[in-house]
Protein backbone atom coordinates (compact mmCIF):
# COMPACT_ATOMS: atom_id res chain seq x y z
CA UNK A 1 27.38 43.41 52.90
CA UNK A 2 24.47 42.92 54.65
CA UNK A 3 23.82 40.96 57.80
CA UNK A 4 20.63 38.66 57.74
CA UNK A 5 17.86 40.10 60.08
CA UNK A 6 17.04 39.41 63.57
CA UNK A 7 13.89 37.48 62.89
CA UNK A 8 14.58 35.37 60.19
CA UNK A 9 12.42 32.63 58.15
CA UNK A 10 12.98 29.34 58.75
CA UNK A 11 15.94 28.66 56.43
CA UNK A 12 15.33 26.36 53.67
CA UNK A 13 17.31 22.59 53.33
CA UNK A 14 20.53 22.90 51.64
CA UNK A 15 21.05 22.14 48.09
CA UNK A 16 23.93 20.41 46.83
CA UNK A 17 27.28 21.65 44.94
CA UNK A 18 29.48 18.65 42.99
CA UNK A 19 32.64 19.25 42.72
CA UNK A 20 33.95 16.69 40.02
CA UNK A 21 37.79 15.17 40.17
CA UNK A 22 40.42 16.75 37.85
CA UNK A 23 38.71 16.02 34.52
CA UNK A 24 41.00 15.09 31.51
CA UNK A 25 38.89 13.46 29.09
CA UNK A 26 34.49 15.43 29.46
CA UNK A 27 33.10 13.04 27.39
CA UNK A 28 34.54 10.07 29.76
CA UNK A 29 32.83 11.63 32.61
CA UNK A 30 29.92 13.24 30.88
CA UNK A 31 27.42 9.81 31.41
CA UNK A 32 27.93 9.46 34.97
CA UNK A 33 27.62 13.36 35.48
CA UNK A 34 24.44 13.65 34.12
CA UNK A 35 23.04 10.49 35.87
CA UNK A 36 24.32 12.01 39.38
CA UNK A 37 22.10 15.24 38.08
CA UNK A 38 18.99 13.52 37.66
CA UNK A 39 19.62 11.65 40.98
CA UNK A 40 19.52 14.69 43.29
CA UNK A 41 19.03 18.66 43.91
CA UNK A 42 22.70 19.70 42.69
CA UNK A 43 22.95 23.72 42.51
CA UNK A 44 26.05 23.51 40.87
CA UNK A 45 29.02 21.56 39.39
CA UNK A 46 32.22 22.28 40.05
CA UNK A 47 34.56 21.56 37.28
CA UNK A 48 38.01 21.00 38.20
CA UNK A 49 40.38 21.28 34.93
CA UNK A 50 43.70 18.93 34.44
CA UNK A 51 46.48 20.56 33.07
CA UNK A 52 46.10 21.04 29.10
CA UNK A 53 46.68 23.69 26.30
CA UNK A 54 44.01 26.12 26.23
CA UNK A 55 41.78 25.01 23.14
CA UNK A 56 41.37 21.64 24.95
CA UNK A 57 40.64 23.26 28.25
CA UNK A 58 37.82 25.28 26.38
CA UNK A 59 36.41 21.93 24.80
CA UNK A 60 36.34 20.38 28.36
CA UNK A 61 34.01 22.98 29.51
CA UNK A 62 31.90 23.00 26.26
CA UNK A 63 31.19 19.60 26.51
CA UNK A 64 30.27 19.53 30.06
CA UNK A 65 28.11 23.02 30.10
CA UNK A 66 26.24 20.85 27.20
CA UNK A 67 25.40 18.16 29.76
CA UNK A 68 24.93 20.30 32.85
CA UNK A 69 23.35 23.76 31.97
CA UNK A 70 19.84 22.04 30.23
CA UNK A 71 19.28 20.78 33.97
CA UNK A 72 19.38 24.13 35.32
CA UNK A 73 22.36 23.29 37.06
CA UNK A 74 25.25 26.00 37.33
CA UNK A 75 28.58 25.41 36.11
CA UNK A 76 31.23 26.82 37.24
CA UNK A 77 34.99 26.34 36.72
CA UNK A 78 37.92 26.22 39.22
CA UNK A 79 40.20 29.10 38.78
CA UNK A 80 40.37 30.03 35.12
CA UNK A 81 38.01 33.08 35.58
CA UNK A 82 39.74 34.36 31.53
CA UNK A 83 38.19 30.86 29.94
CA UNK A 84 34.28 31.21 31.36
CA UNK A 85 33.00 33.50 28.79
CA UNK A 86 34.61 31.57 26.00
CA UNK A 87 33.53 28.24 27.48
CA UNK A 88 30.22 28.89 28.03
CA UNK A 89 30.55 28.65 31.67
CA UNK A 90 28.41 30.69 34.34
CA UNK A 91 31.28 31.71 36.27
CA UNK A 92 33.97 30.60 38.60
CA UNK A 93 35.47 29.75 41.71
CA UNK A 94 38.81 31.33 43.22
CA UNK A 95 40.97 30.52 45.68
CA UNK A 96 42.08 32.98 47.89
CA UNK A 97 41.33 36.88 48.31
CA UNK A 98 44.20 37.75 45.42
CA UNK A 99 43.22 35.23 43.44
CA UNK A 100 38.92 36.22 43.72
CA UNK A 101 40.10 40.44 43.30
CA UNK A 102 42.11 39.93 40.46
CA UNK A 103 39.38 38.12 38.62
CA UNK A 104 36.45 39.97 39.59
CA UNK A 105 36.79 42.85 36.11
CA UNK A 106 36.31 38.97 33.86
CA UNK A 107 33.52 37.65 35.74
CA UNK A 108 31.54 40.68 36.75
CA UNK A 109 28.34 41.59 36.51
CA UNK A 110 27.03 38.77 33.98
CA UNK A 111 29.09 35.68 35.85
CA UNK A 112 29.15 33.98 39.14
CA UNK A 113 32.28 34.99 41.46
CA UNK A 114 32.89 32.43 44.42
CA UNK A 115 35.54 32.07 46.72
CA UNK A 116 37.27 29.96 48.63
CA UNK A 117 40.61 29.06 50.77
CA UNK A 118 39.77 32.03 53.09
CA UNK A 119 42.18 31.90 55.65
CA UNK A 120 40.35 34.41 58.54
CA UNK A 121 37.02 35.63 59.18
CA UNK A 122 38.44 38.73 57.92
CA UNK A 123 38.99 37.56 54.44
CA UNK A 124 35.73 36.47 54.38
CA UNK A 125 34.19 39.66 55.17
CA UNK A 126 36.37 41.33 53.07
CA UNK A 127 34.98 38.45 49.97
CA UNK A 128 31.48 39.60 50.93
CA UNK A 129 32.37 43.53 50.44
CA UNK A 130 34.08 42.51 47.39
CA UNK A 131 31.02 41.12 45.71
CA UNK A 132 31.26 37.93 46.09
CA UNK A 133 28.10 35.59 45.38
CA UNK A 134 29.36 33.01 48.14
CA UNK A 135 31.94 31.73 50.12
CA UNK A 136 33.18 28.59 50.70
CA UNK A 137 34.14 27.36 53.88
CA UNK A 138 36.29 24.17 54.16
CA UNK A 139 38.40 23.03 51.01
CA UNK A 140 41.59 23.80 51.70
CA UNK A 141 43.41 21.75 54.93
CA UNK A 142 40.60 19.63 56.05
CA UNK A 143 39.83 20.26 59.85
CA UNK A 144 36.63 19.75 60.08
CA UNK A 145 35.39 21.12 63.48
CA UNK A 146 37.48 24.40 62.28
CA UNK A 147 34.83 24.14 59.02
CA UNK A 148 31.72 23.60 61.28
CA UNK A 149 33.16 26.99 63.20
CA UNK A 150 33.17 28.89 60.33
CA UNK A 151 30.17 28.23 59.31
CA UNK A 152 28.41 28.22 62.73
CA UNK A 153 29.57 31.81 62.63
CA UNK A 154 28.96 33.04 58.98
CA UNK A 155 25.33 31.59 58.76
CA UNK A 156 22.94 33.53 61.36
CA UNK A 157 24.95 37.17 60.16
CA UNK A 158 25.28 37.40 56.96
CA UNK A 159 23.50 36.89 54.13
CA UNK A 160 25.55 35.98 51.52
CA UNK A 161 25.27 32.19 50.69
CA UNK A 162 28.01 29.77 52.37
CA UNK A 163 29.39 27.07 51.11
CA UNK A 164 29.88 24.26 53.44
CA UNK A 165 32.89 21.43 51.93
CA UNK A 166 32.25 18.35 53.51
CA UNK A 167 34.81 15.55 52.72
CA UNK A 168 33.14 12.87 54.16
CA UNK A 169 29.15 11.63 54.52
CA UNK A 170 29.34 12.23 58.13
CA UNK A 171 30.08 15.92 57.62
CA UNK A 172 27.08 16.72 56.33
CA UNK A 173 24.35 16.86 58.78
CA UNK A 174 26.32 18.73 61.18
CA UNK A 175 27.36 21.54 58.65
CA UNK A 176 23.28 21.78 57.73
CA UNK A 177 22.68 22.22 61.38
CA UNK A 178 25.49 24.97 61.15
CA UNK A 179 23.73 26.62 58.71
CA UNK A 180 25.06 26.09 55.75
CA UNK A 181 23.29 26.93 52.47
CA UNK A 182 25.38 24.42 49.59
CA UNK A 183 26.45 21.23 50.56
CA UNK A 184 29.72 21.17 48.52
CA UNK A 185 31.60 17.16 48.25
CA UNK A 186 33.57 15.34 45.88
CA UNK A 187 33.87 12.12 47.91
CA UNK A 188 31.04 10.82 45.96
CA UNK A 189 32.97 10.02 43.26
CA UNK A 190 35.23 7.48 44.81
CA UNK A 191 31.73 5.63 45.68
CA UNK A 192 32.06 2.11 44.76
CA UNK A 193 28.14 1.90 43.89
CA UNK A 194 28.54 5.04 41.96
CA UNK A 195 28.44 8.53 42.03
CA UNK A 196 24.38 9.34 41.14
CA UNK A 197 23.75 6.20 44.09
CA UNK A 198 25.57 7.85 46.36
CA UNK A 199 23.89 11.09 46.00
CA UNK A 200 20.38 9.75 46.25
CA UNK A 201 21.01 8.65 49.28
CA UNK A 202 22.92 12.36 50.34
CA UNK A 203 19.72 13.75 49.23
CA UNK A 204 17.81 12.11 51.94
CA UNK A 205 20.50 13.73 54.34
CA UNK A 206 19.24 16.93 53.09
CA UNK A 207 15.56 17.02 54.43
CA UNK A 208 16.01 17.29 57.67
CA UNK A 209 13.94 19.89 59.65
CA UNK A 210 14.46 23.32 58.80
CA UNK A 211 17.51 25.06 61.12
CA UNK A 212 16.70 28.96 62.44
CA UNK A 213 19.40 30.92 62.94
């Protein structure tokens, strides 16, 4: 794992990660999705499963790698690190060290392995040595300043990419002055203008000057 160096560039604006609600019915969602792509720099998606067999679960993804992927835009899938390869995915996000270790042999070395719910700085180091390609900070039990801690810590010594979850707009700037590298938020779903409205404006949130560690 290695730590970032002591005169480091400028680092760049963050980009954004969607995470989407838990998605029953892709092609219901699939319009708005794509609009909220063209309306903003989003990294990746998300995509957070309902319950279902597995043959629908697979469809779910298909459909929505079919809208996201062509916009170079990563998807990724929450938990269900055995159904990436056979949906087409790019990789997935786990919860939780046990959770990230026991699906690393499925996703690695051709998918994306990110992890969240990291309970110490510890596990978080111990994501990092693991091969990890990020970590998320902030989406389990919202405390926010404990987020914006995390973070304030994680960005100027490592450099593995953080993820930064910030449940409200008023999160945001503070966790880019942190130092986070991904923006991730799901609040703009629950938007009443709509989801690719409220992430223009985000967008605007996101070029502010450049933060050195």
């Amino acid at each position: 794992m290695a730590s970032r160096p002591k005169q480091a560039e400028p680092r760049p604006a963050p980009r954004l990660y969607l995470v989407t609600p838990p998605v029953t019915d892709a092609a219901a969602l699939a319009g708005d999705l794509s609009a909220a792509l063209d309306a903003a720099d989003v990294a990746a998606v998300l995509l957070r499963l309902a319950d279902a067999d597995e043959r629908s679960l697979i469809n779910q993804i298909k459909i929505l790698a079919d809208i996201i992927q062509p916009k170079g835009v990563a998807l990724l899938i929450d938990g269900h690190a055995e159904l990436v390869a056979r949906g087409g995915a790019d990789g997935a996000h786990l919860t939780g060290i046990d959770n990230f270790s026991a699906a690393l042999e499925l996703l690695k070395p051709d998918r994306i392995a990110g992890v969240g719910g990291l309970a110490t700085r510890h596990d978080a180091m111990v994501a990092a040595e693991s091969a990890a390609d990020y970590v998320m900070f902030g989406d389990g039990e919202h405390q926010f300043a404990a987020t914006e801690e995390r973070v304030d810590w994680w960005a100027p010594l490592f450099e593995l990419p953080c993820v930064a979850f910030a449940h409200e707009a008023g999160e945001i700037a503070p966790l880019i002055a942190a130092g986070a590298d991904f923006i991730a938020l799901d609040f703009v779903w629950r938007d009443r203008r709509g989801v690719a409205a409220a992430l223009a404006e985000i967008s605007s949130q996101l070029r502010l000057p450049e933060v050195v560690p």
